[in-house]
N, C-alpha and C. Protein backbone atom coordinates (compact mmCIF):
# COMPACT_ATOMS: atom_id res chain seq x y z
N UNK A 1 108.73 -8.28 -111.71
CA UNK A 1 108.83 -7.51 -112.94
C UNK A 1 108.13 -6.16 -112.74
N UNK A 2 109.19 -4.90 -113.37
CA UNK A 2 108.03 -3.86 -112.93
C UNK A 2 106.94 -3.68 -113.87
N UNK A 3 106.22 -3.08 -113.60
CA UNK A 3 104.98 -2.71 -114.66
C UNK A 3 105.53 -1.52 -115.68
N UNK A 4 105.75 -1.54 -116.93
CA UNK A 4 106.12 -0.57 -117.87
C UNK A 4 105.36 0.73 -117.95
N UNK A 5 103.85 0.50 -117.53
CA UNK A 5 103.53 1.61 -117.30
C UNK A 5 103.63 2.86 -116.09
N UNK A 6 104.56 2.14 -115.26
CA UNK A 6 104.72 3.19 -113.80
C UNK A 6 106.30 3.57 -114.39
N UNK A 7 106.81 3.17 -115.29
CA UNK A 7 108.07 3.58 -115.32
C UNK A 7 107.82 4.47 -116.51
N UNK A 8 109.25 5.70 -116.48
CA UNK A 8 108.97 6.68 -117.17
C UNK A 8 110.34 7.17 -118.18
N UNK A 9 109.82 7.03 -119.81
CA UNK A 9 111.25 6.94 -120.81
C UNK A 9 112.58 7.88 -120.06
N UNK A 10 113.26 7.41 -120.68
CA UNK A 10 115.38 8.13 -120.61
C UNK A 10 115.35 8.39 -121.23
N UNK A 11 116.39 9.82 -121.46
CA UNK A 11 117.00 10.23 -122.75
C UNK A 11 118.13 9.14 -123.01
N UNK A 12 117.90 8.47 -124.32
CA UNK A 12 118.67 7.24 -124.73
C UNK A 12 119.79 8.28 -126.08
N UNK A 13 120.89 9.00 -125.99
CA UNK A 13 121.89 9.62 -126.64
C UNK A 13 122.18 8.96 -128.30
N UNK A 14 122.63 9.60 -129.42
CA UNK A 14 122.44 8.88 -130.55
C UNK A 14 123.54 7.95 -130.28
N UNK A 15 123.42 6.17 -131.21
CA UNK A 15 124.47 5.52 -130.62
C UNK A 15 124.30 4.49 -129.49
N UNK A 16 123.58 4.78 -128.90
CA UNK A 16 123.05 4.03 -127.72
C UNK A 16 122.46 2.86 -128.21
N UNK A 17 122.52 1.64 -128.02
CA UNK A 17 122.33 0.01 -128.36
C UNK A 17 120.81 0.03 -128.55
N UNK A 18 120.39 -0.44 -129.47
CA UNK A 18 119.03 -0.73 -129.22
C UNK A 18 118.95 -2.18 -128.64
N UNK A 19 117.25 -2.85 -128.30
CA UNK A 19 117.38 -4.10 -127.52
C UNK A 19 117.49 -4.95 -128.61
N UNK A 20 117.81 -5.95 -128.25
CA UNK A 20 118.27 -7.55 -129.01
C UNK A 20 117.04 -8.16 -128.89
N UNK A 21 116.86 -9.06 -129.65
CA UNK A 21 115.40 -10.21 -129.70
C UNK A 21 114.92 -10.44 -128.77
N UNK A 22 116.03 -11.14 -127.71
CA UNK A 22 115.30 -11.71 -126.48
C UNK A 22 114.67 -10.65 -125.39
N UNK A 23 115.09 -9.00 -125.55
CA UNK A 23 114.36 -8.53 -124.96
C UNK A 23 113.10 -7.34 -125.70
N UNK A 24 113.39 -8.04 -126.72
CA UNK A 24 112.06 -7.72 -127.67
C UNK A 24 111.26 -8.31 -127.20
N UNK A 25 111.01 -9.39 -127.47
CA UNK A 25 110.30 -10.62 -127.12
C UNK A 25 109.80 -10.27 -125.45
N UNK A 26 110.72 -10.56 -124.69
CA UNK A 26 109.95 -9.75 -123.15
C UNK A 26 109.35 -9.13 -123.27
N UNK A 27 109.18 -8.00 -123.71
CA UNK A 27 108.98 -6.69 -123.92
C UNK A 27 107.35 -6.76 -124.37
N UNK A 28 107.36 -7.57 -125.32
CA UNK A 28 106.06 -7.93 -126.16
C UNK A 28 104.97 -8.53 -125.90
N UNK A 29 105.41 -9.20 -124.76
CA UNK A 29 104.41 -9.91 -124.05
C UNK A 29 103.60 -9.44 -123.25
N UNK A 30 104.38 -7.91 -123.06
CA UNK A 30 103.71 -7.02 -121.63
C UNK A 30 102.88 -5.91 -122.58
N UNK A 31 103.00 -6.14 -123.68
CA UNK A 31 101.70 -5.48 -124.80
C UNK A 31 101.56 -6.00 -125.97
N UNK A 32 100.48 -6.72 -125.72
CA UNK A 32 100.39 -7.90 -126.64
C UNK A 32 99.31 -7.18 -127.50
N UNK A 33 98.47 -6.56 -127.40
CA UNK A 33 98.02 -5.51 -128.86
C UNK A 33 99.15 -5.04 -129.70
N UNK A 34 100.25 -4.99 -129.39
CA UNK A 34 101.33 -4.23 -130.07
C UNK A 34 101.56 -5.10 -131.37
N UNK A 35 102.15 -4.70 -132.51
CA UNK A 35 103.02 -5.97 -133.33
C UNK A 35 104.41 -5.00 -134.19
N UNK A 36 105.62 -6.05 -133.99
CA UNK A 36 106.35 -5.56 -134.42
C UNK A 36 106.45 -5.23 -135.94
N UNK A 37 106.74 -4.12 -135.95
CA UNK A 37 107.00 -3.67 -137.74
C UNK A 37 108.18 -3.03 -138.14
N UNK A 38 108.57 -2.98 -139.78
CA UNK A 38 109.93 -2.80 -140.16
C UNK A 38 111.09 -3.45 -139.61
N UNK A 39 110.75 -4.88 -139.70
CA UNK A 39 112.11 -5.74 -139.45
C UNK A 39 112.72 -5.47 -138.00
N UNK A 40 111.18 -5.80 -136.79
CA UNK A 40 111.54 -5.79 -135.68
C UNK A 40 112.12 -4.73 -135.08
N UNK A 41 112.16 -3.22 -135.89
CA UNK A 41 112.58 -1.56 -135.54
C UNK A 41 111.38 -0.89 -134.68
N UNK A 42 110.09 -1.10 -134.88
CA UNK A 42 109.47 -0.88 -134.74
C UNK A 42 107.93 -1.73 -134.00
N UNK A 43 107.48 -0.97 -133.11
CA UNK A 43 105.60 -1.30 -132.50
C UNK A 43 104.88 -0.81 -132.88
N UNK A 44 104.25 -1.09 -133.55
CA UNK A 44 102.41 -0.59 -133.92
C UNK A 44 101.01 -1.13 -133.64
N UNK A 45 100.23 -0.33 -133.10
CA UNK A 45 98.99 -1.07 -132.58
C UNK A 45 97.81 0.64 -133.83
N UNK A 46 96.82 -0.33 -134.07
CA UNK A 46 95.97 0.22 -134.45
C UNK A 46 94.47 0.18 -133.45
N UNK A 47 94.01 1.91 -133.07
CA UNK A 47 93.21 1.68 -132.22
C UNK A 47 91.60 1.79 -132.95
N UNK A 48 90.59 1.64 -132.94
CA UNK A 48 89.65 1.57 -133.63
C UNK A 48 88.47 2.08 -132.31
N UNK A 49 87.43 3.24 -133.46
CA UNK A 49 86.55 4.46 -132.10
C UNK A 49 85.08 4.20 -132.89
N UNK A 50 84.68 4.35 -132.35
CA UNK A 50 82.97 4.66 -132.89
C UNK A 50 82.79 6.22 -133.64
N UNK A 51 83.90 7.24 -133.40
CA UNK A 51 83.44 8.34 -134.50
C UNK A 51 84.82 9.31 -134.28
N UNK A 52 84.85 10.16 -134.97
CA UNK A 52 85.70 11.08 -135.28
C UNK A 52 86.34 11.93 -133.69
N UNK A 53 84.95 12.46 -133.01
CA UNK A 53 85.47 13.11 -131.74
C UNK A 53 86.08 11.89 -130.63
N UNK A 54 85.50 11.15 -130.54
CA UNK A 54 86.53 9.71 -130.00
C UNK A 54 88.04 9.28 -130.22
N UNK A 55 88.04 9.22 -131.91
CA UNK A 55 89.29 9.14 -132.03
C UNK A 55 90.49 10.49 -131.95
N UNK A 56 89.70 11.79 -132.36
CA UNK A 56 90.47 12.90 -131.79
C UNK A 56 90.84 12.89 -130.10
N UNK A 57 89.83 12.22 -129.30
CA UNK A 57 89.87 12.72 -128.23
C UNK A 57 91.17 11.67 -127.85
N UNK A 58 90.96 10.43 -128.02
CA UNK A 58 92.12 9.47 -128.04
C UNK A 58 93.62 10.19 -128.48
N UNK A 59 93.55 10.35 -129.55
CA UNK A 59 95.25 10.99 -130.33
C UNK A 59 95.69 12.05 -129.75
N UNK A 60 94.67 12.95 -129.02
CA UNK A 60 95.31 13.78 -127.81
C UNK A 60 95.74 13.22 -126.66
N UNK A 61 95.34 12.55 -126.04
CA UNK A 61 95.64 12.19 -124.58
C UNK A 61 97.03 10.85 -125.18
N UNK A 62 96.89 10.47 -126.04
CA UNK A 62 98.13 9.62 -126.53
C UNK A 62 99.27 10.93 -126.69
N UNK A 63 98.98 11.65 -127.49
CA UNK A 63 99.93 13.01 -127.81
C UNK A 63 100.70 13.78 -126.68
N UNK A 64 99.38 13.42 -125.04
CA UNK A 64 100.52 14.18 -124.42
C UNK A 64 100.92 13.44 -123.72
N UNK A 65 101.09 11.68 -123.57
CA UNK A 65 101.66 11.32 -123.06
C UNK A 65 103.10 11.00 -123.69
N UNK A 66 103.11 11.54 -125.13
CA UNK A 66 104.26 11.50 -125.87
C UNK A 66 104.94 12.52 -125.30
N UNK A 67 104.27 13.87 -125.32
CA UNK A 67 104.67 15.13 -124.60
C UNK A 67 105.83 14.85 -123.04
N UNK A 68 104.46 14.66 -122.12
CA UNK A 68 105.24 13.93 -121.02
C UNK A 68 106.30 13.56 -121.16
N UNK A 69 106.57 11.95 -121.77
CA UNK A 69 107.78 11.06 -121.73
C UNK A 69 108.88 11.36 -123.01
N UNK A 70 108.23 12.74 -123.57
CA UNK A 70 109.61 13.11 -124.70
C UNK A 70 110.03 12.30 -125.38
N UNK A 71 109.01 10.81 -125.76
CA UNK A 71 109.19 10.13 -126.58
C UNK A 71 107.80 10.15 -127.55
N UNK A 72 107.93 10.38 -128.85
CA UNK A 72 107.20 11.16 -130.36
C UNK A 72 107.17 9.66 -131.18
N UNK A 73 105.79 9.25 -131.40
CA UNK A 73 105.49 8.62 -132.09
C UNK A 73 105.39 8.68 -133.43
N UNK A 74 104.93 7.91 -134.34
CA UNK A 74 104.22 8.25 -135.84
C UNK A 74 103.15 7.73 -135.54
N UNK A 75 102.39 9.02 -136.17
CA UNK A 75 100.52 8.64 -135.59
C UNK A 75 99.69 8.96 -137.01
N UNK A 76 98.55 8.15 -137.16
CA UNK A 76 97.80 8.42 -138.74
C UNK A 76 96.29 8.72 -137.89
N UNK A 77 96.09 9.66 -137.97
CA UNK A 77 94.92 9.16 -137.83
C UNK A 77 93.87 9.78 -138.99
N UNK A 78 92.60 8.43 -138.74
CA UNK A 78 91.48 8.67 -139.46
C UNK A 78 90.31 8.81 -138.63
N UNK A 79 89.12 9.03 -139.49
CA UNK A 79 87.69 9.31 -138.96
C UNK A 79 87.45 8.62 -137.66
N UNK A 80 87.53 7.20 -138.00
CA UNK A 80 86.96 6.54 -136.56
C UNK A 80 88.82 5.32 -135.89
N UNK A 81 89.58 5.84 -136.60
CA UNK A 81 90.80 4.76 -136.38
C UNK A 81 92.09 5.81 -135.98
N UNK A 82 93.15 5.26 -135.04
CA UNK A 82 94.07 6.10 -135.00
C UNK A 82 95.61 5.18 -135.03
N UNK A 83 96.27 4.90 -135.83
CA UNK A 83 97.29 4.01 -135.65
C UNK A 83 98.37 4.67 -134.99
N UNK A 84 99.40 4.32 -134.52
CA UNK A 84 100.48 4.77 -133.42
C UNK A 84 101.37 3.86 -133.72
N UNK A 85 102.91 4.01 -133.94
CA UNK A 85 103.95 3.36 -134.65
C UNK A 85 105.00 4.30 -133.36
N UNK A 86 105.69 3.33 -132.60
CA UNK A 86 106.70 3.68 -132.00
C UNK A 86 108.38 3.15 -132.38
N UNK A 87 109.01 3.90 -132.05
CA UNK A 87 110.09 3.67 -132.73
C UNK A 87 111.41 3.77 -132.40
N UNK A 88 112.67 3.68 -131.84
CA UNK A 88 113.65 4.88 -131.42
C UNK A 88 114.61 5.62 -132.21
N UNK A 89 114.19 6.49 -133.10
CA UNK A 89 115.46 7.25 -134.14
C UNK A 89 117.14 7.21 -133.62
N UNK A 90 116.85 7.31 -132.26
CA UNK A 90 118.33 7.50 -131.71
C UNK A 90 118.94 6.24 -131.32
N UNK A 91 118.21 4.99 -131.26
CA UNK A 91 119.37 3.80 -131.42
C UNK A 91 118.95 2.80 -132.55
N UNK A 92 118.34 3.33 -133.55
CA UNK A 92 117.83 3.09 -135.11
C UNK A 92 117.46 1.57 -134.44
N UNK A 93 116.17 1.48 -134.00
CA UNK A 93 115.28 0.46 -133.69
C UNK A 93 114.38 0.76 -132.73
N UNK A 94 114.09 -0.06 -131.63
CA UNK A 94 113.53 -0.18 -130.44
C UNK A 94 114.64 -0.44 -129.30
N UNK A 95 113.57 0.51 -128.29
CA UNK A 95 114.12 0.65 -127.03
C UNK A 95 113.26 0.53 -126.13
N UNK A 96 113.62 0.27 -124.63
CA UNK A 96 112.09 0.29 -123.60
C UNK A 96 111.28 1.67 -123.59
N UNK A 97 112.00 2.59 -123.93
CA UNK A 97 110.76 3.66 -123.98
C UNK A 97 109.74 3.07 -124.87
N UNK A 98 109.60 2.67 -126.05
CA UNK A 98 108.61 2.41 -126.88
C UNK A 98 107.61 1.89 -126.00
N UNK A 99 108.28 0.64 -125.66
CA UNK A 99 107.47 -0.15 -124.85
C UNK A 99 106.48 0.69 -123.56
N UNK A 100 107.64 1.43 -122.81
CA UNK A 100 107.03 2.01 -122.07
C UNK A 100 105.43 3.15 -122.27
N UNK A 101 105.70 3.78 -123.61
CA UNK A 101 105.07 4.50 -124.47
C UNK A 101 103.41 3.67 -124.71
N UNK A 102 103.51 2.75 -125.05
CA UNK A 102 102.74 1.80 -125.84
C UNK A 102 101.76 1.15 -124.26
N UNK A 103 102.52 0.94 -123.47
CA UNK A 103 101.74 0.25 -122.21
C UNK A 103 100.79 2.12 -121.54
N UNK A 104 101.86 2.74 -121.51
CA UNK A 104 100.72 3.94 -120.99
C UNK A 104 100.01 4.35 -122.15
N UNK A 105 99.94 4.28 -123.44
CA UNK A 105 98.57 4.38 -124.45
C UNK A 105 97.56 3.13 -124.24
N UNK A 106 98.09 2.25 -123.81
CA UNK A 106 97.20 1.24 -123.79
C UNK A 106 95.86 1.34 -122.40
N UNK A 107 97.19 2.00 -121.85
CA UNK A 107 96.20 2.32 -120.17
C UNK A 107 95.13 3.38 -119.92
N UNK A 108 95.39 4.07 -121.26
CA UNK A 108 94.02 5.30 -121.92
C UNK A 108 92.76 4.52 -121.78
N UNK A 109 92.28 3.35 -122.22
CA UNK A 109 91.35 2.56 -122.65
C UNK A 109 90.98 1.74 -121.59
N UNK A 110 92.10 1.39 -120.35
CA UNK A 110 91.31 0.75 -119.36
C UNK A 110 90.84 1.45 -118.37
């Protein structure tokens, strides 16, 4: 299996299939902080910092790995918390970029 984080998002065209359960489910296991939201359309992990410049410093280096992989999250952030909601507009659900997205934010922290 490859590692999601050495691999790097596609432009997925509007129209393009999103994944089916069973490779949701794969998918999920390889970021298990993640949880699906909006009727399985969507990943969200909430990250939690000890103070404000922490969590800024976090939502940047998440920001440009959105940059990078040209895949754009929905991000909230607060004082010491930063939530991150991935999504794919262009095959109205989830796709492996998310995934892919979500394993290199996760790899910020290790």
């Amino acid at each position: 299996m490859t590692d999601l984080c050495d691999e790097s998002c596609s432009a997925l065209p509007k129209g393009s299939n999103s994944l089916d359960q069973t490779e949701i489910a794969d998918l999920c296991r390889q970021v298990p902080d993640w949880s699906l939201e909006n009727d399985n359309n969507a990943i969200a992990r909430t990250f939690s910092f000890a103070n404000y410049y922490e969590t800024i410093s976090f939502a940047n280096a998440a920001a440009w790995i959105a940059h990078q992989q040209d895949h754009h999250p929905e991000m909230i952030i607060t004082y010491n918390r930063c939530r991150i909601e991935y999504s794919t507009h262009s095959v109205g659900g989830l796709s492996r970029n998310d995934f892919i997205c979500a394993c290199k934010t996760d790899r910020l922290l290790s």
